[in-house]
PDB file of N, CA and C in Angstrom:
ATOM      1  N   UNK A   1      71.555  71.795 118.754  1.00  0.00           N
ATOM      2  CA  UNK A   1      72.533  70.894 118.198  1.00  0.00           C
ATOM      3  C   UNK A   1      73.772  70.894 119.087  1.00  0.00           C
ATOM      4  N   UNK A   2      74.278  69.739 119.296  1.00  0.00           N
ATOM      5  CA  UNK A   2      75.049  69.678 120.164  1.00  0.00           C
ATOM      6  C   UNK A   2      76.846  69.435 119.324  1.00  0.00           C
ATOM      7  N   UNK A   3      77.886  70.266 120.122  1.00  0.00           N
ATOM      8  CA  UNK A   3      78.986  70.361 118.941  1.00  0.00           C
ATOM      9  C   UNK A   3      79.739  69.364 118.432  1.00  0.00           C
ATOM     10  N   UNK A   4      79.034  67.923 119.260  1.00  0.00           N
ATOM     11  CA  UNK A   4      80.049  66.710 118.518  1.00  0.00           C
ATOM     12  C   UNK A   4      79.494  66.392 117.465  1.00  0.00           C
ATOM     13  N   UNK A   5      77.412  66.631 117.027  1.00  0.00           N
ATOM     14  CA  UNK A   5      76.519  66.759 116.373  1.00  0.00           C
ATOM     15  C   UNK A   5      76.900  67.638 114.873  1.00  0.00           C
ATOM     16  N   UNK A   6      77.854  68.742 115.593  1.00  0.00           N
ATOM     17  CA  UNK A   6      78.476  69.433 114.450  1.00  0.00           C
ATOM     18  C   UNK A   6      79.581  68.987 113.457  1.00  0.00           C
ATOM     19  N   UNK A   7      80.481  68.737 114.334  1.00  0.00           N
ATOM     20  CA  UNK A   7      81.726  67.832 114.124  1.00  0.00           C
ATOM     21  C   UNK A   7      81.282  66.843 113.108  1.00  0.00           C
ATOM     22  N   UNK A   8      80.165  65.710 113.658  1.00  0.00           N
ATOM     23  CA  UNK A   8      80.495  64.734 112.465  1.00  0.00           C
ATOM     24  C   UNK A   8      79.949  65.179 111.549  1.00  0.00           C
ATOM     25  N   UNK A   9      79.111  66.167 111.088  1.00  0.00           N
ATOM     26  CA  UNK A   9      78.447  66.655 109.987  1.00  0.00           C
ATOM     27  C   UNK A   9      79.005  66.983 109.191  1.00  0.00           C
ATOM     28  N   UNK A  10      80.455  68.197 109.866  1.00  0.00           N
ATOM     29  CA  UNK A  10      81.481  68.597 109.085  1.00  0.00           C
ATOM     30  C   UNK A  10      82.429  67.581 108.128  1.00  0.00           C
ATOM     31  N   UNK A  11      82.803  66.593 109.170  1.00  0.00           N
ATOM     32  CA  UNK A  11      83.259  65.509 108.915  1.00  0.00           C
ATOM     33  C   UNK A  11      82.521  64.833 107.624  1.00  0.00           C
ATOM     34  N   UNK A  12      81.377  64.685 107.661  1.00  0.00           N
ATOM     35  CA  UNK A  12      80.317  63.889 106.741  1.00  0.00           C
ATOM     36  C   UNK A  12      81.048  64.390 105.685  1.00  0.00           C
ATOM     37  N   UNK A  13      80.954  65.733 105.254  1.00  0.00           N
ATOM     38  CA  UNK A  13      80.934  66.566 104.472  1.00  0.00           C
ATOM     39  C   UNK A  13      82.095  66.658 103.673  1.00  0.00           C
ATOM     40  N   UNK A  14      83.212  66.296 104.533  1.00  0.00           N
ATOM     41  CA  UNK A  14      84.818  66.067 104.276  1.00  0.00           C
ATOM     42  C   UNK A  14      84.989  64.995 103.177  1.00  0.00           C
ATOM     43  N   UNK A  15      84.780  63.778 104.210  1.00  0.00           N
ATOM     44  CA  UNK A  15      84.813  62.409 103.346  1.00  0.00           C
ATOM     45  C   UNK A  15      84.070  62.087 101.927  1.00  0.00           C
ATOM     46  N   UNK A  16      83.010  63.149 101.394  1.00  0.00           N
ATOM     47  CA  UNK A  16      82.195  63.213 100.480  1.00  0.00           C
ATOM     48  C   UNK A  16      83.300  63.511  99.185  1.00  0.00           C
ATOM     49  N   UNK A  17      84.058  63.957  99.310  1.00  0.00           N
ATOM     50  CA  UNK A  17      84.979  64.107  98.106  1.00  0.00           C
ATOM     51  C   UNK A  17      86.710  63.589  98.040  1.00  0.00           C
ATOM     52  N   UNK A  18      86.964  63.657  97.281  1.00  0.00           N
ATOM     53  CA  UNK A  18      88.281  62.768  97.252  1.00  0.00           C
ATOM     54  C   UNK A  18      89.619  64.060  96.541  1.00  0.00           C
ATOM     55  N   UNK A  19      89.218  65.382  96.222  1.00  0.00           N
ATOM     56  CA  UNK A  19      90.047  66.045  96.080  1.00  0.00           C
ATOM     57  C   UNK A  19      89.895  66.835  97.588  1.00  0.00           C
ATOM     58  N   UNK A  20      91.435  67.464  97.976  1.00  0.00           N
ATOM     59  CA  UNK A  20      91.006  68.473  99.319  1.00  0.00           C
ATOM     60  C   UNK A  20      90.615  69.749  99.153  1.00  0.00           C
ATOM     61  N   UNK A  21      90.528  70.423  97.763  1.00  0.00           N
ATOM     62  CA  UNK A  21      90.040  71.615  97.343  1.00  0.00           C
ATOM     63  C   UNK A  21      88.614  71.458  98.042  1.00  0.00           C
ATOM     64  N   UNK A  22      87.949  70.392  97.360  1.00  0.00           N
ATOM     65  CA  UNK A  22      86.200  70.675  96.994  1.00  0.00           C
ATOM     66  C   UNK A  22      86.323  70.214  99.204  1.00  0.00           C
ATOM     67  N   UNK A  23      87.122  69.128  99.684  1.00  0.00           N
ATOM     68  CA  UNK A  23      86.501  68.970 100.880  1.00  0.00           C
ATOM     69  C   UNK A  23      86.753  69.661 101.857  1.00  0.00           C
ATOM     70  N   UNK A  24      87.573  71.040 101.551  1.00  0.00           N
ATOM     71  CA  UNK A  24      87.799  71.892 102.443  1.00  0.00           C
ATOM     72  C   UNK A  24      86.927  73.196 102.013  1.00  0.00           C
ATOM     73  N   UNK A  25      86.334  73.479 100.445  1.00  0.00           N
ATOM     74  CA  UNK A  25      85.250  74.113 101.015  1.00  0.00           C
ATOM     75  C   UNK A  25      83.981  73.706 101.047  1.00  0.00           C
ATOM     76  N   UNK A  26      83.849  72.513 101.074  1.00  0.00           N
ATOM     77  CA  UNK A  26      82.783  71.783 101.716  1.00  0.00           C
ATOM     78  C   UNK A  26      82.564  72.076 103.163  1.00  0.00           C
ATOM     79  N   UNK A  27      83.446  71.655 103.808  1.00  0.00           N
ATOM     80  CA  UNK A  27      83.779  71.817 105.224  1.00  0.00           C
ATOM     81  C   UNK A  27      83.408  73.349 105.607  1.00  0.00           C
ATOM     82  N   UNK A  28      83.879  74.179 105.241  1.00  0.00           N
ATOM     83  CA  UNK A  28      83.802  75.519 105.326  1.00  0.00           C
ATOM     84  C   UNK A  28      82.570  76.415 105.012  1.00  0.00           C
ATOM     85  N   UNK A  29      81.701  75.498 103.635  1.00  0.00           N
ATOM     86  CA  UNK A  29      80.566  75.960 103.753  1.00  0.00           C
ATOM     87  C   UNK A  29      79.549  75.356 105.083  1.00  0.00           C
ATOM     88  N   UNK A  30      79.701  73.809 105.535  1.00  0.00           N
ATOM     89  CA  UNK A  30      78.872  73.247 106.323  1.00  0.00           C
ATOM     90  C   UNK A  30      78.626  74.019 107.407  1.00  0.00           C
ATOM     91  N   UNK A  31      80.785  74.439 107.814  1.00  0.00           N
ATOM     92  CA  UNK A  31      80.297  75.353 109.121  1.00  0.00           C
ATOM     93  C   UNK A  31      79.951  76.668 109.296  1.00  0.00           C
ATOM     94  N   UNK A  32      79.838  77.283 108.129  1.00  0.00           N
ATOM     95  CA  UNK A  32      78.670  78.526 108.181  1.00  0.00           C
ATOM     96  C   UNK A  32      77.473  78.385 108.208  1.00  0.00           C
ATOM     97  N   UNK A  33      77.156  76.914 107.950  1.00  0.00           N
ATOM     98  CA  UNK A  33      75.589  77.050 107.816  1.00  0.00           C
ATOM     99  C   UNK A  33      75.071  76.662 108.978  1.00  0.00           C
ATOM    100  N   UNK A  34      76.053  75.727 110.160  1.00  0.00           N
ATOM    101  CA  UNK A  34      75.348  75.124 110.979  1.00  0.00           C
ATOM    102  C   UNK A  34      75.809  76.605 112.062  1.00  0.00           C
ATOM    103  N   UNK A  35      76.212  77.144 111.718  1.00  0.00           N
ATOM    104  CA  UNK A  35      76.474  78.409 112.996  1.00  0.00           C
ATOM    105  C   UNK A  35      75.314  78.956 112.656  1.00  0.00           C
ATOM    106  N   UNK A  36      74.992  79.320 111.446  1.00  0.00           N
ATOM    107  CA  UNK A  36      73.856  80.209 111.064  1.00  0.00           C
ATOM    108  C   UNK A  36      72.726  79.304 111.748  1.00  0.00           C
ATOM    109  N   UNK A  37      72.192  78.127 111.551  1.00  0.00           N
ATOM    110  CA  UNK A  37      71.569  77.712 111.777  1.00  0.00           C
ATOM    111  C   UNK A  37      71.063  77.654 113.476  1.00  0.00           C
ATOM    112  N   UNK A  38      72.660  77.021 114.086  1.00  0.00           N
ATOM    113  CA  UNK A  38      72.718  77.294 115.484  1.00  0.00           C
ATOM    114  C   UNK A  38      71.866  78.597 116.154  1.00  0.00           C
ATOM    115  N   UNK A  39      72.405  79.505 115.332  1.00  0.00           N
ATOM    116  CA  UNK A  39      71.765  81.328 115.688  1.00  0.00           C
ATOM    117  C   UNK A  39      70.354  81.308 115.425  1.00  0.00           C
ATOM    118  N   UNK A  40      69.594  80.771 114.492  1.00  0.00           N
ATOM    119  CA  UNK A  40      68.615  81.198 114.298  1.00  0.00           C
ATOM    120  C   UNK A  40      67.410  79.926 114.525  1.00  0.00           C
ATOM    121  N   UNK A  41      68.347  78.939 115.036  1.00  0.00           N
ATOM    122  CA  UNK A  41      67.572  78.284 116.815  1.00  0.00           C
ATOM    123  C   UNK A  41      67.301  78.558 117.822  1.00  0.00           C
ATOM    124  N   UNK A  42      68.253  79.521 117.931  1.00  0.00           N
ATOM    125  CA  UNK A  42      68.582  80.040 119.405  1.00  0.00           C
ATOM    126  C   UNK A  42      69.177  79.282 120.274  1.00  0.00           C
ATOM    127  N   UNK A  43      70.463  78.272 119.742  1.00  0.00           N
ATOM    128  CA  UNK A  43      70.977  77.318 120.601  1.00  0.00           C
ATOM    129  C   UNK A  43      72.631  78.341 120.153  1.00  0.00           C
ATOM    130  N   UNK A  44      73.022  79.233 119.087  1.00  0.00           N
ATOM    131  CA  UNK A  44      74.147  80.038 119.452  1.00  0.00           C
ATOM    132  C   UNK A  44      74.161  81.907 119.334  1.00  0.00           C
ATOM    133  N   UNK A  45      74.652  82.126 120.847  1.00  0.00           N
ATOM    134  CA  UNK A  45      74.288  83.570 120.598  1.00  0.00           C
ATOM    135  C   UNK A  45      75.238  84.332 119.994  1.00  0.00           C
ATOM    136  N   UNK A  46      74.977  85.209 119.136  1.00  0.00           N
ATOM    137  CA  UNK A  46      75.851  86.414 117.953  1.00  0.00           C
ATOM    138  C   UNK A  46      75.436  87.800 118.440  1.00  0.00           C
ATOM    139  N   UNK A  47      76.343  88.322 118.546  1.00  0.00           N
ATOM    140  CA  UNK A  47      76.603  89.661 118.779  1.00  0.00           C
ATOM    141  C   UNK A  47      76.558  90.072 117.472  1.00  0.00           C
ATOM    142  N   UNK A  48      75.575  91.389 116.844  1.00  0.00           N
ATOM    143  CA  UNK A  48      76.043  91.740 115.510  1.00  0.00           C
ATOM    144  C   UNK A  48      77.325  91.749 115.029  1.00  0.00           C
ATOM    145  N   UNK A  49      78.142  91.961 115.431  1.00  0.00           N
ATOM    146  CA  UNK A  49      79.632  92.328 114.467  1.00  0.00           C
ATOM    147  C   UNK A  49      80.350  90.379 114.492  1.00  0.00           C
ATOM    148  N   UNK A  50      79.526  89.690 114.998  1.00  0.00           N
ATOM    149  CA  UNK A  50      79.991  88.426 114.795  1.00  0.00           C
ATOM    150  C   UNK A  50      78.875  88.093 113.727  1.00  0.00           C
ATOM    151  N   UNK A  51      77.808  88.155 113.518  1.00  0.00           N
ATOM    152  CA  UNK A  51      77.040  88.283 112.189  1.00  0.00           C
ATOM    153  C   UNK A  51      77.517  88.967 111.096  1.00  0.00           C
ATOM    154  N   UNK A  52      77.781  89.942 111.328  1.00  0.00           N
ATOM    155  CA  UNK A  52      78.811  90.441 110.078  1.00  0.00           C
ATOM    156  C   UNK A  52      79.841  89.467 109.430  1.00  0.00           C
ATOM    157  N   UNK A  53      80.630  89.347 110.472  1.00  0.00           N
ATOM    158  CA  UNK A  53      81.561  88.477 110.122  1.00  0.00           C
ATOM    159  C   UNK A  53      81.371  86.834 109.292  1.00  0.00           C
ATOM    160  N   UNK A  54      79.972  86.201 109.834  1.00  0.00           N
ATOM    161  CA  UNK A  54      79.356  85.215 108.978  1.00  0.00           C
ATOM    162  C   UNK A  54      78.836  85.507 107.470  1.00  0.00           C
ATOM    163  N   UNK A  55      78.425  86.916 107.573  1.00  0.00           N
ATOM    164  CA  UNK A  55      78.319  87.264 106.281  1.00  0.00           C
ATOM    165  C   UNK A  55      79.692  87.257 104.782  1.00  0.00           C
ATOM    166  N   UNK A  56      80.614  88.257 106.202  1.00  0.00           N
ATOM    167  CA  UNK A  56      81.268  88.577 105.294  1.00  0.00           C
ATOM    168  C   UNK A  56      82.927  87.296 104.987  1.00  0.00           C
ATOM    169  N   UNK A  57      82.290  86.167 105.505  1.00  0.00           N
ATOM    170  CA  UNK A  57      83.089  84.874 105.919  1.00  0.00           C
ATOM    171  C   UNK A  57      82.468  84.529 104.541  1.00  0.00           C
ATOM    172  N   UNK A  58      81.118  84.121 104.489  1.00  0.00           N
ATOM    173  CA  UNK A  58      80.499  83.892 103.243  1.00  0.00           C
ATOM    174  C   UNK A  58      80.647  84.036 102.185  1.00  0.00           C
ATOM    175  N   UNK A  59      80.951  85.582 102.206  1.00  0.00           N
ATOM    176  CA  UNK A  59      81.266  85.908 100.886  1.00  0.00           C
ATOM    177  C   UNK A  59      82.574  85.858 100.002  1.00  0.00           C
ATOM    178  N   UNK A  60      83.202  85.634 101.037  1.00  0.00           N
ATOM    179  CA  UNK A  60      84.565  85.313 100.408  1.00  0.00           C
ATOM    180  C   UNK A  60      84.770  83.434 100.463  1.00  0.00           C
ATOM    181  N   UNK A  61      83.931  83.015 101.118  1.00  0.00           N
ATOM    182  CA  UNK A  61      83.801  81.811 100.822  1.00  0.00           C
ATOM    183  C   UNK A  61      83.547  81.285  99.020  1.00  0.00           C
ATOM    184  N   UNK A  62      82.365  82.363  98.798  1.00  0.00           N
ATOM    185  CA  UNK A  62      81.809  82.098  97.632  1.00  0.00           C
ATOM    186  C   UNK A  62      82.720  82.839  96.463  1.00  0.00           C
ATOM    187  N   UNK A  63      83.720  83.702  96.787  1.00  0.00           N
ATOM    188  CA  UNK A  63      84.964  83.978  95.776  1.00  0.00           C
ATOM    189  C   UNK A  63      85.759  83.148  95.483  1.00  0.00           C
ATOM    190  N   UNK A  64      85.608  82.428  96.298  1.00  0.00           N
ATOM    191  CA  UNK A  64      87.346  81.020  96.225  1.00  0.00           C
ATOM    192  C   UNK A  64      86.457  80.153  95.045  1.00  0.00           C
ATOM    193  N   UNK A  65      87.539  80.269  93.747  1.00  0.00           N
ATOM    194  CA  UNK A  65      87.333  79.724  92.509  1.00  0.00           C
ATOM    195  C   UNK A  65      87.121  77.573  93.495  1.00  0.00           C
ATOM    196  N   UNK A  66      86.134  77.420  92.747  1.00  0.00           N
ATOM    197  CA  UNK A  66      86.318  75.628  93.034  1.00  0.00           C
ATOM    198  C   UNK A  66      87.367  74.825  91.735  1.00  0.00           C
ATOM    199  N   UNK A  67      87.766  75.799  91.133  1.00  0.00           N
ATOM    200  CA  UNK A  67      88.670  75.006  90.070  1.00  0.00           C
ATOM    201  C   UNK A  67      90.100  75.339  90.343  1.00  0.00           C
ATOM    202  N   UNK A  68      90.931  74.416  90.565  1.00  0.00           N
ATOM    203  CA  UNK A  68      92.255  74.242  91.660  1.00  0.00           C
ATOM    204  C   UNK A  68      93.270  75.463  90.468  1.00  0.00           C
ATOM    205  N   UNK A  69      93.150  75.241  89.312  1.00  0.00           N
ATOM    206  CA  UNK A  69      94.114  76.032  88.445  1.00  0.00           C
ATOM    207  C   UNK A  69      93.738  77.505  88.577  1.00  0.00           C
ATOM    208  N   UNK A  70      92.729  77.735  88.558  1.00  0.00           N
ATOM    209  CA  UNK A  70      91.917  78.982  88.706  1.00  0.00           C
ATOM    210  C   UNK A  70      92.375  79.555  90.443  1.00  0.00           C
ATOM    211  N   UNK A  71      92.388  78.895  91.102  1.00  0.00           N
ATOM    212  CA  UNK A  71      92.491  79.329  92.769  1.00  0.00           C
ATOM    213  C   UNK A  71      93.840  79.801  92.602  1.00  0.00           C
ATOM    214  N   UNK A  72      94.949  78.632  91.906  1.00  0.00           N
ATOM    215  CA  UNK A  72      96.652  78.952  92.042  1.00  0.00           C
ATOM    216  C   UNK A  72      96.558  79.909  91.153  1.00  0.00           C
ATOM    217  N   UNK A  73      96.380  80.568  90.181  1.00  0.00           N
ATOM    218  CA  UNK A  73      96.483  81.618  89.450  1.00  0.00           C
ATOM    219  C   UNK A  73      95.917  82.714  90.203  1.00  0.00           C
ATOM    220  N   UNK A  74      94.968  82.781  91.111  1.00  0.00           N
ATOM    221  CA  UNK A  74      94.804  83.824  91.920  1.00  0.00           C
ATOM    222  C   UNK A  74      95.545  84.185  93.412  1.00  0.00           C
ATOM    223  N   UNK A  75      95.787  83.252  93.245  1.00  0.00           N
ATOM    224  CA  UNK A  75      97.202  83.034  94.617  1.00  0.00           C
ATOM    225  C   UNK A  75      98.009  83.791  94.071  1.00  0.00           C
ATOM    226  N   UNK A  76      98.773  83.154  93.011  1.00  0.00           N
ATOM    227  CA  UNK A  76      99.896  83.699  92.339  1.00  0.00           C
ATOM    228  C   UNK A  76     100.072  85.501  92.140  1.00  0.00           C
ATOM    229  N   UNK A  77      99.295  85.298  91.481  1.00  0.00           N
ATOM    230  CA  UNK A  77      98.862  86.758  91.308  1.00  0.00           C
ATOM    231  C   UNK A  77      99.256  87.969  92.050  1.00  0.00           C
ATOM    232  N   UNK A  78      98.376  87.115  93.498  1.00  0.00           N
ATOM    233  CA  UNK A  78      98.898  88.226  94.798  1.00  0.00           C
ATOM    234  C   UNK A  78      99.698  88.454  95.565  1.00  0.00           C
ATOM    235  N   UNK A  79     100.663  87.067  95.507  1.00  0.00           N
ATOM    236  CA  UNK A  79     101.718  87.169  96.379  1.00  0.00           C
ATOM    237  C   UNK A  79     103.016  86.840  95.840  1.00  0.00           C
ATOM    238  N   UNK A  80     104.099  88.004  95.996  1.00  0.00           N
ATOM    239  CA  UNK A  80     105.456  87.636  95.590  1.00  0.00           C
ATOM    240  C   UNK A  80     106.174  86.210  95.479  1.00  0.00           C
ATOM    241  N   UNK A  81     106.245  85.571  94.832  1.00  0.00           N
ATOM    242  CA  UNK A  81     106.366  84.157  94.438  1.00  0.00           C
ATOM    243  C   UNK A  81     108.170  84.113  95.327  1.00  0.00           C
ATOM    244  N   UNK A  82     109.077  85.167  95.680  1.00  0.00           N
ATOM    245  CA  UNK A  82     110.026  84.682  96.366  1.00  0.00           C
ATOM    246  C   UNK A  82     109.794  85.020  97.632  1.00  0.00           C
ATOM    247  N   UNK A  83     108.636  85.488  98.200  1.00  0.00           N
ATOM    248  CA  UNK A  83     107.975  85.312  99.736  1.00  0.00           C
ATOM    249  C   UNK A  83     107.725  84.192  99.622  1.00  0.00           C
ATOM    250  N   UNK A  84     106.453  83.892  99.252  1.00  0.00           N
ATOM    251  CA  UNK A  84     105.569  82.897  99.072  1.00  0.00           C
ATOM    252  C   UNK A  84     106.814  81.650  98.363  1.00  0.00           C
ATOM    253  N   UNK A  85     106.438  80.768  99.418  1.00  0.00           N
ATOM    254  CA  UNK A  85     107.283  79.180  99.001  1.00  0.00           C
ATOM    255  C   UNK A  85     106.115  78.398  99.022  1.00  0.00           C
ATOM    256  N   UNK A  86     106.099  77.468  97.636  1.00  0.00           N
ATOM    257  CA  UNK A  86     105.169  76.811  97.208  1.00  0.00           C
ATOM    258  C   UNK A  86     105.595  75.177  98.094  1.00  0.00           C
ATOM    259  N   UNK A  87     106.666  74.474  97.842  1.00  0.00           N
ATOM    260  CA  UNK A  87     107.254  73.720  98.467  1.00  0.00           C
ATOM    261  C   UNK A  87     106.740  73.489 100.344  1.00  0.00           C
ATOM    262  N   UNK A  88     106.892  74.808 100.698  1.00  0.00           N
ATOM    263  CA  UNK A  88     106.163  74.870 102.149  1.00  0.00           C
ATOM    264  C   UNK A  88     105.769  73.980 102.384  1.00  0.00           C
ATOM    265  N   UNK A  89     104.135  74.887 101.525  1.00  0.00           N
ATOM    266  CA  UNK A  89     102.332  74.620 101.368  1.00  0.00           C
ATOM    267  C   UNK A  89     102.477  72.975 100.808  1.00  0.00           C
ATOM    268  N   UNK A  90     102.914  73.008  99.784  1.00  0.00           N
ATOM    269  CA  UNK A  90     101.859  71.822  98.596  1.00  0.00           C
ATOM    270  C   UNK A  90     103.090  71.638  97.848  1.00  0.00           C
ATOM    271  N   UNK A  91     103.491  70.466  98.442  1.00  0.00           N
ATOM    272  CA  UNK A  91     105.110  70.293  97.389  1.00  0.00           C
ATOM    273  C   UNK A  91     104.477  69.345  95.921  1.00  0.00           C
ATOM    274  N   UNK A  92     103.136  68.727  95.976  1.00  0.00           N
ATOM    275  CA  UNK A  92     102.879  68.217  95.165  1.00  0.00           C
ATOM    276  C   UNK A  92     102.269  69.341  94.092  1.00  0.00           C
ATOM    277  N   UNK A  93     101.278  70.654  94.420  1.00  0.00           N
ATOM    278  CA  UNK A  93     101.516  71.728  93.456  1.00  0.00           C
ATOM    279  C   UNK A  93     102.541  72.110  93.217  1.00  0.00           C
ATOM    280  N   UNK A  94     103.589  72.264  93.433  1.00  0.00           N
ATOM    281  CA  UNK A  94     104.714  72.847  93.339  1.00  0.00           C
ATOM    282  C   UNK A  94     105.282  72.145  92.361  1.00  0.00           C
ATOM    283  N   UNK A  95     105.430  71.196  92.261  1.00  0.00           N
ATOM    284  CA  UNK A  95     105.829  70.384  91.617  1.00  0.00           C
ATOM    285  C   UNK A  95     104.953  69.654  89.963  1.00  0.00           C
ATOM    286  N   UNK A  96     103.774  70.269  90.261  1.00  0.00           N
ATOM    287  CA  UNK A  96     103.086  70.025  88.992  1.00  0.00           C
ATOM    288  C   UNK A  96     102.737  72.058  88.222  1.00  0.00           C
ATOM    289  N   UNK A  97     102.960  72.498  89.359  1.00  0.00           N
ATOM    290  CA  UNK A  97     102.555  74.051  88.486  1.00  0.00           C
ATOM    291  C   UNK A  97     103.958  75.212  88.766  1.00  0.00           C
ATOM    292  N   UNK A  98     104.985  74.569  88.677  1.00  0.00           N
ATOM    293  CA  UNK A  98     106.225  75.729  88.359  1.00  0.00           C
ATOM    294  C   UNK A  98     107.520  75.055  89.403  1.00  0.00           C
TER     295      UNK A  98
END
């Protein structure tokens, strides 16, 4: 597979939804799968501890709540809310959740 081959796939994958929660881990799942996939073509080479890292990319892929209230409540949670500026990031969360 060739990486512009990748690109629009990712892309495909993007435009499929209309919130950016679901199309960014859309995106994020596509490109673990086409690396994985790449690897076990034999068109990309992995050093174990870069396999690890697909694993363990994965798995925290599959922790990130897909429900946007559920994700900001686990955000929240972890980071000092007068570090953390919401305004920054997402002035439109910010503005609908505090």
């Amino acid at each position: 597979m060739r990486p512009g081959d990748v690109v629009l796939e990712i892309s495909g994958e993007i435009v499929k939804y209309d919130h950016p929660l679901e199309a960014t881990l859309a995106a994020m799942d596509k490109t673990l799968t086409s690396l994985r996939q790449a690897h076990a073509a034999g068109q990309l080479d992995l050093i174990a501890v870069e396999q690890h890292w697909l694993d363990r990319l994965s798995s925290q892929l599959e922790a990130i709540p897909s429900d946007e209230e559920q994700l900001l409540a686990q955000v929240r949670s972890r980071y000092d809310e007068t570090v953390f500026i919401w305004e920054e990031y997402a002035p439109s969360i910010s503005e609908s959740t505090g």
